[in-house]
N, C-alpha and C. Protein backbone atom coordinates (compact mmCIF):
# COMPACT_ATOMS: atom_id res chain seq x y z
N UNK A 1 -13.66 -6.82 -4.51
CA UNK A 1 -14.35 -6.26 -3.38
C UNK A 1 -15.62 -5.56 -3.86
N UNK A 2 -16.61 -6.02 -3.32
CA UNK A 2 -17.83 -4.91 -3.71
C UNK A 2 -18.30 -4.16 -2.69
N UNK A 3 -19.17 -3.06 -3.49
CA UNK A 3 -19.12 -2.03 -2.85
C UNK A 3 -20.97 -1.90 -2.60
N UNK A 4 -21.44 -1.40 -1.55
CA UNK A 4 -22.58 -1.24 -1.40
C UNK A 4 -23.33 -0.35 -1.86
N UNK A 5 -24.48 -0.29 -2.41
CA UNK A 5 -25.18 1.20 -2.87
C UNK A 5 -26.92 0.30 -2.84
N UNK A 6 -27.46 1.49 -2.11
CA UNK A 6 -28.63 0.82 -1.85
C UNK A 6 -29.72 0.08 -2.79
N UNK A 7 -29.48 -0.08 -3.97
CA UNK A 7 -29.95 -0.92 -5.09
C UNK A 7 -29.39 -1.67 -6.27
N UNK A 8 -27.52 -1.64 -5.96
CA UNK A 8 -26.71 -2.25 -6.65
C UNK A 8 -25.66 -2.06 -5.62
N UNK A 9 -24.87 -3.48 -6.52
CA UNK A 9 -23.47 -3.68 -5.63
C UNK A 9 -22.36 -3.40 -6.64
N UNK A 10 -21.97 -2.40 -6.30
CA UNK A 10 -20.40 -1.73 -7.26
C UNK A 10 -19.25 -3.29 -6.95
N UNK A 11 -19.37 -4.07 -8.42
CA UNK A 11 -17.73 -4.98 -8.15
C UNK A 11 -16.77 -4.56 -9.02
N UNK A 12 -16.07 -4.83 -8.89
CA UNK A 12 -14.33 -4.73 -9.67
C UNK A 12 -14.64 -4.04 -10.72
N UNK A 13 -15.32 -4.49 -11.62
CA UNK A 13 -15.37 -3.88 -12.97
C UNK A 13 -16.11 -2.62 -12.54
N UNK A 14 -17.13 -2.10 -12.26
CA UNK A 14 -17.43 -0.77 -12.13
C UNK A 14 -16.71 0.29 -11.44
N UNK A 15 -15.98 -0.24 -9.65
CA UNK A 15 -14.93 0.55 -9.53
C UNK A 15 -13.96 0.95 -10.29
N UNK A 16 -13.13 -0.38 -11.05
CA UNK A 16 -12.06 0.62 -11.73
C UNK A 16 -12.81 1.36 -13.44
N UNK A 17 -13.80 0.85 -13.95
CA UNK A 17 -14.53 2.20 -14.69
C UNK A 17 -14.55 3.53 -14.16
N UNK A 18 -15.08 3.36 -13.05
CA UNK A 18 -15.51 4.88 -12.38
C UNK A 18 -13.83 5.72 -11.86
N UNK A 19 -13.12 4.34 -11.62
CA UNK A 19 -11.72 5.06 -11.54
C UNK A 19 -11.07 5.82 -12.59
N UNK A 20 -10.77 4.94 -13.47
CA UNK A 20 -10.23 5.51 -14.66
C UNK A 20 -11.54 6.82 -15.43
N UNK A 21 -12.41 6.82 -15.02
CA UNK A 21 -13.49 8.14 -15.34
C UNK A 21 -12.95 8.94 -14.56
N UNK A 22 -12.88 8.99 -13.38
CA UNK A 22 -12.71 10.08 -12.52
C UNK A 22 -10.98 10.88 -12.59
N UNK A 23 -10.19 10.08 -13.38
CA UNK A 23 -9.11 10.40 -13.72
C UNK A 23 -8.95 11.10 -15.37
N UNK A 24 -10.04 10.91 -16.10
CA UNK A 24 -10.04 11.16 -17.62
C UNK A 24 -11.65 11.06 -17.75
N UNK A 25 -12.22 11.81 -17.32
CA UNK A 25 -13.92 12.08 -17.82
C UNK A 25 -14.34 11.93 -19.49
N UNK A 26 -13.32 12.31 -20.33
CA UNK A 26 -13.67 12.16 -21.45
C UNK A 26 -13.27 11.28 -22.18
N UNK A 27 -12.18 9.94 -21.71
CA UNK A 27 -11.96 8.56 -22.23
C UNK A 27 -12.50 7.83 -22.55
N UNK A 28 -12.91 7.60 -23.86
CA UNK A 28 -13.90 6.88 -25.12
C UNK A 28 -14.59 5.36 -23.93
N UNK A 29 -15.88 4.62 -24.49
CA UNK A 29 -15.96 3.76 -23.20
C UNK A 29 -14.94 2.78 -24.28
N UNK A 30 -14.79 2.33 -25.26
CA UNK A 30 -13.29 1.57 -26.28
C UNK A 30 -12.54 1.49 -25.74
N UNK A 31 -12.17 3.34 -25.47
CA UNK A 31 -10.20 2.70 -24.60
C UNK A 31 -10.68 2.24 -23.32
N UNK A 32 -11.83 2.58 -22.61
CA UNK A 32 -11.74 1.46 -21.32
C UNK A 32 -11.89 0.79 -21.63
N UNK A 33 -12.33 -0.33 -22.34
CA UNK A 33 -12.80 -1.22 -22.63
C UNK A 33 -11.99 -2.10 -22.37
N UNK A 34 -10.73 -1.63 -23.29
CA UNK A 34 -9.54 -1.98 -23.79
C UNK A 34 -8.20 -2.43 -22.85
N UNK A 35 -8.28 -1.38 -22.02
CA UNK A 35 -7.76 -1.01 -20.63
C UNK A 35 -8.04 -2.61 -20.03
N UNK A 36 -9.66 -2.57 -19.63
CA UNK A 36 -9.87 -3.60 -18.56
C UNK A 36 -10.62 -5.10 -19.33
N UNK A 37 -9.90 -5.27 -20.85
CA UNK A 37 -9.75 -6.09 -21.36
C UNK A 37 -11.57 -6.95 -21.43
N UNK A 38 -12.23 -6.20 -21.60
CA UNK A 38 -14.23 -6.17 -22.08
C UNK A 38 -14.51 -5.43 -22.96
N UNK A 39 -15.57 -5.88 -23.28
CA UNK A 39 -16.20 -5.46 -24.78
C UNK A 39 -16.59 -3.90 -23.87
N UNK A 40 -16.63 -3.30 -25.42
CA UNK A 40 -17.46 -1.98 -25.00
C UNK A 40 -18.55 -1.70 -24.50
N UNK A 41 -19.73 -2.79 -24.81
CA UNK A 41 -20.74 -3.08 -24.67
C UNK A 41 -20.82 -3.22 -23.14
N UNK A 42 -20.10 -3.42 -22.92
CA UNK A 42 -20.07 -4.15 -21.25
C UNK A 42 -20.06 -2.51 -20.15
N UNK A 43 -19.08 -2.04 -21.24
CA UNK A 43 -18.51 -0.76 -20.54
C UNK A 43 -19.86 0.44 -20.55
N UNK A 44 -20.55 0.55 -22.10
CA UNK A 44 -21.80 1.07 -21.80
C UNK A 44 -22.95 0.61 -20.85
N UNK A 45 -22.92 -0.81 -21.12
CA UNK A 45 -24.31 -1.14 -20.05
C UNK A 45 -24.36 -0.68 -18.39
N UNK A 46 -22.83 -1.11 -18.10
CA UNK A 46 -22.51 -0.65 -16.79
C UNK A 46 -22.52 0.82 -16.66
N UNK A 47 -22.33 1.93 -17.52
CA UNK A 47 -22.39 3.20 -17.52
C UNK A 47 -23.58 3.53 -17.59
N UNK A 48 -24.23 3.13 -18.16
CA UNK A 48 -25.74 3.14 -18.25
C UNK A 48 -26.85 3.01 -16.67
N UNK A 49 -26.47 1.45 -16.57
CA UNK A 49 -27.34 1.52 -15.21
C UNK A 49 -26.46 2.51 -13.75
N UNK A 50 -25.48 2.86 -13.72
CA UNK A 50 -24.55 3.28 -12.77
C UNK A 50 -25.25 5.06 -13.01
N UNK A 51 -25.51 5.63 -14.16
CA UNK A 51 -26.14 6.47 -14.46
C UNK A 51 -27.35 6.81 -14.15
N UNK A 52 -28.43 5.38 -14.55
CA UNK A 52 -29.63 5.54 -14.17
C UNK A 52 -30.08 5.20 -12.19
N UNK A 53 -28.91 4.44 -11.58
CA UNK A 53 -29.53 4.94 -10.20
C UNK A 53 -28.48 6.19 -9.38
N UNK A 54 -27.91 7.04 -10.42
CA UNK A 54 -27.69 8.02 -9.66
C UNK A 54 -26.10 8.20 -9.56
N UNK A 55 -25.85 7.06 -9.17
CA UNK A 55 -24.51 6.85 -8.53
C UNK A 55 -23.26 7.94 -9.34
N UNK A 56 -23.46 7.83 -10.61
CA UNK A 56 -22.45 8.77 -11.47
C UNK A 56 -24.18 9.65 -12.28
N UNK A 57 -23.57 11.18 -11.99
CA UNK A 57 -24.13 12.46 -11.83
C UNK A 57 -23.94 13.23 -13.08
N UNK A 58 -22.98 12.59 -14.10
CA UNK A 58 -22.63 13.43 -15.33
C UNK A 58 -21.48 13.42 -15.05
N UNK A 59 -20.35 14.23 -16.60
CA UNK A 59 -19.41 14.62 -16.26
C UNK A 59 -18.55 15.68 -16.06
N UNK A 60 -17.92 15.95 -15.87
CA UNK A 60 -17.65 18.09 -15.80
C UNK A 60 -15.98 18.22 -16.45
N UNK A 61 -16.11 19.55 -16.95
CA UNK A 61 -14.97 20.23 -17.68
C UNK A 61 -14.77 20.87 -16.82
N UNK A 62 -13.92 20.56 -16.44
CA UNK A 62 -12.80 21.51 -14.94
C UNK A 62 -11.76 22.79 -16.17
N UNK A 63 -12.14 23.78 -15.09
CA UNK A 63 -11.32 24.69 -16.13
C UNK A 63 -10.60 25.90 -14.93
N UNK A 64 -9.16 25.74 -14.99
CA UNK A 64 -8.31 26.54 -13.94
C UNK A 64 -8.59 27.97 -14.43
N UNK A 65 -9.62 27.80 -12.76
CA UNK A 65 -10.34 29.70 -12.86
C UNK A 65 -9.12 30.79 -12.93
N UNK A 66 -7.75 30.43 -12.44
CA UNK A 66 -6.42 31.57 -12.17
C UNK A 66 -6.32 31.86 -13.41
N UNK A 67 -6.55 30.76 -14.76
CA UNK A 67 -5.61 30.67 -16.01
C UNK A 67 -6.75 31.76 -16.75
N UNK A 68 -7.75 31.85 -16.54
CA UNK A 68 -8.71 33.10 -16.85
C UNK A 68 -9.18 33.93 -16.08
N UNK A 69 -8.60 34.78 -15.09
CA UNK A 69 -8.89 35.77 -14.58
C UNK A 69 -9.07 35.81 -13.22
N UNK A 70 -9.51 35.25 -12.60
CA UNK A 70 -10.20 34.20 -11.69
C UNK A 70 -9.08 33.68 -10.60
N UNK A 71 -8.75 34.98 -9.74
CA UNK A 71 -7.29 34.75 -8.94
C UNK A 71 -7.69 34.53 -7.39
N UNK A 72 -9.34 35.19 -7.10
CA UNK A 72 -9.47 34.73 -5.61
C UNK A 72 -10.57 33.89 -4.90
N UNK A 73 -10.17 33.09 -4.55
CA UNK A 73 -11.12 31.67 -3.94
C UNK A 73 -11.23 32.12 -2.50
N UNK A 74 -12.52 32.04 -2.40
CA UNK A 74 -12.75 32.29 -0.73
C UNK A 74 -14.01 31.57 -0.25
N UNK A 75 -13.83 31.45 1.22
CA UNK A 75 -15.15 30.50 1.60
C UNK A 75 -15.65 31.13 2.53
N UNK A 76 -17.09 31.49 2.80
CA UNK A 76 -18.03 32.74 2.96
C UNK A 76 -19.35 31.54 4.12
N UNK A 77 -18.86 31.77 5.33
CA UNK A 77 -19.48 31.27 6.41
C UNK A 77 -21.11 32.36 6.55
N UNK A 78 -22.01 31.79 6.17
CA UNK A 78 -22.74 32.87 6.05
C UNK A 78 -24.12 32.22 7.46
N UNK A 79 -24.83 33.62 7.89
CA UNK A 79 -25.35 33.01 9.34
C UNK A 79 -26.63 32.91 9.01
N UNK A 80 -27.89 33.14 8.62
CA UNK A 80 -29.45 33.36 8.38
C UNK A 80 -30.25 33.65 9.38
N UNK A 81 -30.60 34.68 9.34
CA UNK A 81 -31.47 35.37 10.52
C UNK A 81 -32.50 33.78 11.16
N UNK A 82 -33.17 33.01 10.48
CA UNK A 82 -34.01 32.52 10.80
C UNK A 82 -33.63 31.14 9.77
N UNK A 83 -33.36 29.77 10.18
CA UNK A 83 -33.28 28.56 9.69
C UNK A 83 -34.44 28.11 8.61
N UNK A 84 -35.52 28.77 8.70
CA UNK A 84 -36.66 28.82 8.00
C UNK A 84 -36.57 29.30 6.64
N UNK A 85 -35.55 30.24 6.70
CA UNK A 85 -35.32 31.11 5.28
C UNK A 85 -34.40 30.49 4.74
N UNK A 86 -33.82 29.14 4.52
CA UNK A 86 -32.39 28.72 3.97
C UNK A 86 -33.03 28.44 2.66
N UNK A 87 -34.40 27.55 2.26
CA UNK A 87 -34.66 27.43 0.94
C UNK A 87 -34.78 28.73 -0.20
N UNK A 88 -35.15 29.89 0.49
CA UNK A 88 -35.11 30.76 -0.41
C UNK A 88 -33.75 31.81 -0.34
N UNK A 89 -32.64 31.49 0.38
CA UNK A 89 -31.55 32.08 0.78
C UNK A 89 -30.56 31.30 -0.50
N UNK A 90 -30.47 29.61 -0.38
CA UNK A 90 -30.07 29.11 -1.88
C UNK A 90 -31.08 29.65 -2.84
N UNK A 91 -32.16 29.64 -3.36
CA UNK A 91 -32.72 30.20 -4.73
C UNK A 91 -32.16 31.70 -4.68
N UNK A 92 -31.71 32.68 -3.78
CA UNK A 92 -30.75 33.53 -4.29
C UNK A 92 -29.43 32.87 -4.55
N UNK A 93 -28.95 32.84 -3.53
CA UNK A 93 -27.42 32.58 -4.08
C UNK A 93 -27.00 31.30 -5.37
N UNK A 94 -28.28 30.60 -5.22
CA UNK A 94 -27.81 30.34 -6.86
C UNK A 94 -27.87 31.47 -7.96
N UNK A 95 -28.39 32.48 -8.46
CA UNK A 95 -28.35 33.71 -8.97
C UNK A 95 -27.02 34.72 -9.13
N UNK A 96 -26.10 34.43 -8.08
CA UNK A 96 -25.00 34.56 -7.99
C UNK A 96 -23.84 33.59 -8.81
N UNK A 97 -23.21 34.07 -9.54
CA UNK A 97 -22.28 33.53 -10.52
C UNK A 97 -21.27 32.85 -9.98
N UNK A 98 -21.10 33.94 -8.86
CA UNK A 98 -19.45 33.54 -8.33
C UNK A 98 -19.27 32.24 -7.43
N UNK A 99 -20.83 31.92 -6.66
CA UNK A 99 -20.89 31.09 -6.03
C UNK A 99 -20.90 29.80 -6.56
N UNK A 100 -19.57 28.88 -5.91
CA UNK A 100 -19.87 27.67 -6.67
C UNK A 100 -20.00 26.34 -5.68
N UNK A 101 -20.29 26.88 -4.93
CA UNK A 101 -20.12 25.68 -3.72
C UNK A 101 -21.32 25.94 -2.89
N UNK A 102 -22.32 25.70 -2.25
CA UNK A 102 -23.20 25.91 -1.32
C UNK A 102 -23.50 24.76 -0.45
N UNK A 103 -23.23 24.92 0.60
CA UNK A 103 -23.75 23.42 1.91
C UNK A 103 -24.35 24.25 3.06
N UNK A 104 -25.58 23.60 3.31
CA UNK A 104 -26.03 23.45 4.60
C UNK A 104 -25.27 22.75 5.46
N UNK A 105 -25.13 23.59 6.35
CA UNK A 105 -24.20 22.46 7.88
C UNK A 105 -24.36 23.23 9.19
N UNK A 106 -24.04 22.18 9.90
CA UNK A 106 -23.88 22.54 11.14
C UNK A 106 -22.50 23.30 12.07
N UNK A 107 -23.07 23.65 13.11
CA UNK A 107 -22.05 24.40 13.82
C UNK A 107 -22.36 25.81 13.46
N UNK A 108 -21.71 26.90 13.48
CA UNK A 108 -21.53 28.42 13.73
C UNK A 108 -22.48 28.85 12.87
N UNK A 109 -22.27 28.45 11.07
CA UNK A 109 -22.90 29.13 10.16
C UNK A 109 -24.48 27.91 10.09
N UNK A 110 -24.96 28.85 9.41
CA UNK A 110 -26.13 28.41 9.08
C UNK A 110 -25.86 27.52 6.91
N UNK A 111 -24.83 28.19 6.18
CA UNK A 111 -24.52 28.13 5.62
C UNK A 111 -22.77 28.22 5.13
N UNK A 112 -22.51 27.43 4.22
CA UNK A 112 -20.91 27.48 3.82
C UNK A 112 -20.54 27.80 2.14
N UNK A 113 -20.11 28.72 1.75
CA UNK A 113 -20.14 29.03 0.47
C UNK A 113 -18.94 29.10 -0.34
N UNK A 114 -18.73 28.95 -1.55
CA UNK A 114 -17.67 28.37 -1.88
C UNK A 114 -17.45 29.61 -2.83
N UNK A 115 -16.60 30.55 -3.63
CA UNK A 115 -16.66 31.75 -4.06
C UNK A 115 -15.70 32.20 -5.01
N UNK A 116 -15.42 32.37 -6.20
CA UNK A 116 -14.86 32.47 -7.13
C UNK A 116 -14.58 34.18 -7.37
N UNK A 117 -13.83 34.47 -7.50
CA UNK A 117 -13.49 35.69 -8.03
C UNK A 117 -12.52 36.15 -8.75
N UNK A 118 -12.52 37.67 -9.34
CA UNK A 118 -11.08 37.83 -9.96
C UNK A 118 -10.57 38.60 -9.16
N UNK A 119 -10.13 39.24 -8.33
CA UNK A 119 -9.49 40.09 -6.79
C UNK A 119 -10.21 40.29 -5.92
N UNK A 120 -9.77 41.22 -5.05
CA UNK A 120 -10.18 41.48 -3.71
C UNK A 120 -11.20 42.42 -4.15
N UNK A 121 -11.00 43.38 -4.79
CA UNK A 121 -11.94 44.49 -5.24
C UNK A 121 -13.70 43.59 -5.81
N UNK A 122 -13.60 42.82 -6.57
CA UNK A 122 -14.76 42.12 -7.39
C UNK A 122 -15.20 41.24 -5.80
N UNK A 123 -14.34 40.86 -5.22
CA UNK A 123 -14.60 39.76 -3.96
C UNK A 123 -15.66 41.01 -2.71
N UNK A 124 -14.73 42.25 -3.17
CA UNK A 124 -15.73 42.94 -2.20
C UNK A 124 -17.30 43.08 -3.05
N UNK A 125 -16.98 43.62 -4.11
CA UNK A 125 -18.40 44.03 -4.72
C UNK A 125 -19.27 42.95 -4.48
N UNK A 126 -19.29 41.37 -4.91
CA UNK A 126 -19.81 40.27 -4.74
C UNK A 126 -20.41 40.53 -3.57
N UNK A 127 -19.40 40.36 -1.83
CA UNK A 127 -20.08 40.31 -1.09
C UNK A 127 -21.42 41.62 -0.61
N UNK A 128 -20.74 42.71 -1.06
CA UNK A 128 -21.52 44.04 -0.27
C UNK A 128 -23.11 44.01 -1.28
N UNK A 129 -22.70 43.71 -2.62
CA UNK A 129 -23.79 44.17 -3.36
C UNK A 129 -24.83 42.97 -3.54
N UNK A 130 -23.76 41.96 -3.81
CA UNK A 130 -24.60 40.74 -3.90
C UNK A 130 -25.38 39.57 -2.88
N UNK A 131 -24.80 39.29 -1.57
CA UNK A 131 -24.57 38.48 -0.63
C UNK A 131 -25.23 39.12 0.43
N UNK A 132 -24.08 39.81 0.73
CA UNK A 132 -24.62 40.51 2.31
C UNK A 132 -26.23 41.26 2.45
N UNK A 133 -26.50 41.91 1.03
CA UNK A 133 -27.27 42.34 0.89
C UNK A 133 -28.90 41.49 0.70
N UNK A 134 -28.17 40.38 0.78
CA UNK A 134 -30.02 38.95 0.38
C UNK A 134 -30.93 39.41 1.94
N UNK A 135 -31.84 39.04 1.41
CA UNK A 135 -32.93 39.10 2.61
C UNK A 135 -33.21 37.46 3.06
N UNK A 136 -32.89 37.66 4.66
CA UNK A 136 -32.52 36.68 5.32
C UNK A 136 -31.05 36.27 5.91
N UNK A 137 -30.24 37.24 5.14
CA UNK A 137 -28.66 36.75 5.44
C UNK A 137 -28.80 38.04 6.65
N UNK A 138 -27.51 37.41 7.89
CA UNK A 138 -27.84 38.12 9.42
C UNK A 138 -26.35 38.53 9.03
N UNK A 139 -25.48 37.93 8.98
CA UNK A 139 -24.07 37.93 8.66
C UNK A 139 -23.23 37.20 7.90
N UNK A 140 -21.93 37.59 7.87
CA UNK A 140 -20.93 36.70 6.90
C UNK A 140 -19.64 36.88 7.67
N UNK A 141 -19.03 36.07 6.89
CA UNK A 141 -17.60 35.81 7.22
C UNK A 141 -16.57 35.50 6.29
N UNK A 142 -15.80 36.22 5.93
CA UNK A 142 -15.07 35.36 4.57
C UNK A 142 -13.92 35.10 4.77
N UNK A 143 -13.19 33.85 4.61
CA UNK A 143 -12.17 33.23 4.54
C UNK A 143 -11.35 32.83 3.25
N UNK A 144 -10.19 33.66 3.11
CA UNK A 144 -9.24 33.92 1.65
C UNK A 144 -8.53 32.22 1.69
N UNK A 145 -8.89 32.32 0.34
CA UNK A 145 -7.57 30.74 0.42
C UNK A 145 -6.91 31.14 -0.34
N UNK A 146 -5.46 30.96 0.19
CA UNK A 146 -4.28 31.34 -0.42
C UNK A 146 -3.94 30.39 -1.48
N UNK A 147 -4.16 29.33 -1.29
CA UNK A 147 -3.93 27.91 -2.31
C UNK A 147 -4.90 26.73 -1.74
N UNK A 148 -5.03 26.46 -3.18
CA UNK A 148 -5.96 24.61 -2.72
C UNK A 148 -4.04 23.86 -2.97
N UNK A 149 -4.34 22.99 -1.51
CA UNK A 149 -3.59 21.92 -2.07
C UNK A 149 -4.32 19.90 -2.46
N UNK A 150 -5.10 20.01 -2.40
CA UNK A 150 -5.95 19.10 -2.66
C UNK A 150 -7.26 19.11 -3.36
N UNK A 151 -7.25 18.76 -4.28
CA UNK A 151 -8.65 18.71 -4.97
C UNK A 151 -8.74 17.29 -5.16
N UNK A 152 -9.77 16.38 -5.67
CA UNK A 152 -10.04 15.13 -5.57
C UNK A 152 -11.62 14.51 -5.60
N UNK A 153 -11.87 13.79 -6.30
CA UNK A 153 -12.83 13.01 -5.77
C UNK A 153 -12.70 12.07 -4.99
N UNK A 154 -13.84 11.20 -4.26
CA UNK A 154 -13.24 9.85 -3.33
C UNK A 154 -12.73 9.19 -4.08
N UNK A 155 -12.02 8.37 -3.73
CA UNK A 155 -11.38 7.73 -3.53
C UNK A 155 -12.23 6.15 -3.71
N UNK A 156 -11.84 5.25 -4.59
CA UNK A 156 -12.84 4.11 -4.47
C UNK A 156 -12.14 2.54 -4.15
């Protein structure tokens, strides 16, 4: 089955690459190779151009924020006085550590923020000293997650 992308067509062999990546980011391109019975060569070239239009972004070291300190996840509906100010509302909150998620969207907030912390106490300081306090932010809202039960990339 191939897959559409506006300057290449993802077939068989690149889906299950990008599968078995997205399950083991750091699996030699050899053992895929090996796996889906092609030279390595095959496995770089395709990593290569799949790289160069974008499609795969790098890869990331996931590291369980609970197992270092890092016990409260919350998502921070934030409003912006004026839609005009959102480009310089992200160039703050990237400046912010804790923030690891940021989307523009629609509906209520003007913004949706994704928020790392180690308790309630650091979760307050973050918001009062850091957040609430940006110029341009009108209000907030924060929502505690008690647990992720799903994390994931798509699905291919």
């Amino acid at each position: 089955m191939k897959r559409k992308h506006p300057s290449y067509d993802l077939d068989e062999l690149d889906i299950k690459i990008l599968t078995i990546l997205m399950n083991d980011a750091s699996m030699p391109y050899t053992e895929i190779a090996k796996k889906l019975v092609v030279s390595g060569g095959t496995i770089h070239v395709r990593m290569k151009k799949m790289q160069e239009l974008g499609i795969i972004k790098g890869s990331i070291l996931t590291i369980d924020a609970q197992k270092i300190g890092y016990d409260i996840t919350a998502f921070l509906g934030i409003d912006l006085e004026k839609g005009s100010q959102y480009a310089d509302a992200v160039k703050q909150l990237k400046k912010v550590k804790e923030v690891v998620e940021l989307h523009y969207c629609t509906g209520q907030y003007s913004m949706f923020a994704k928020i790392i912390c180690r308790d309630t106490s650091h979760l307050r300081e973050v918001l009062n000293k850091e957040i609430q306090s940006l110029k341009g932010i009108k209000r907030t809202e924060t929502i505690i997650s008690l647990e992720e039960s799903i994390k994931r990339q798509i699905a291919l």
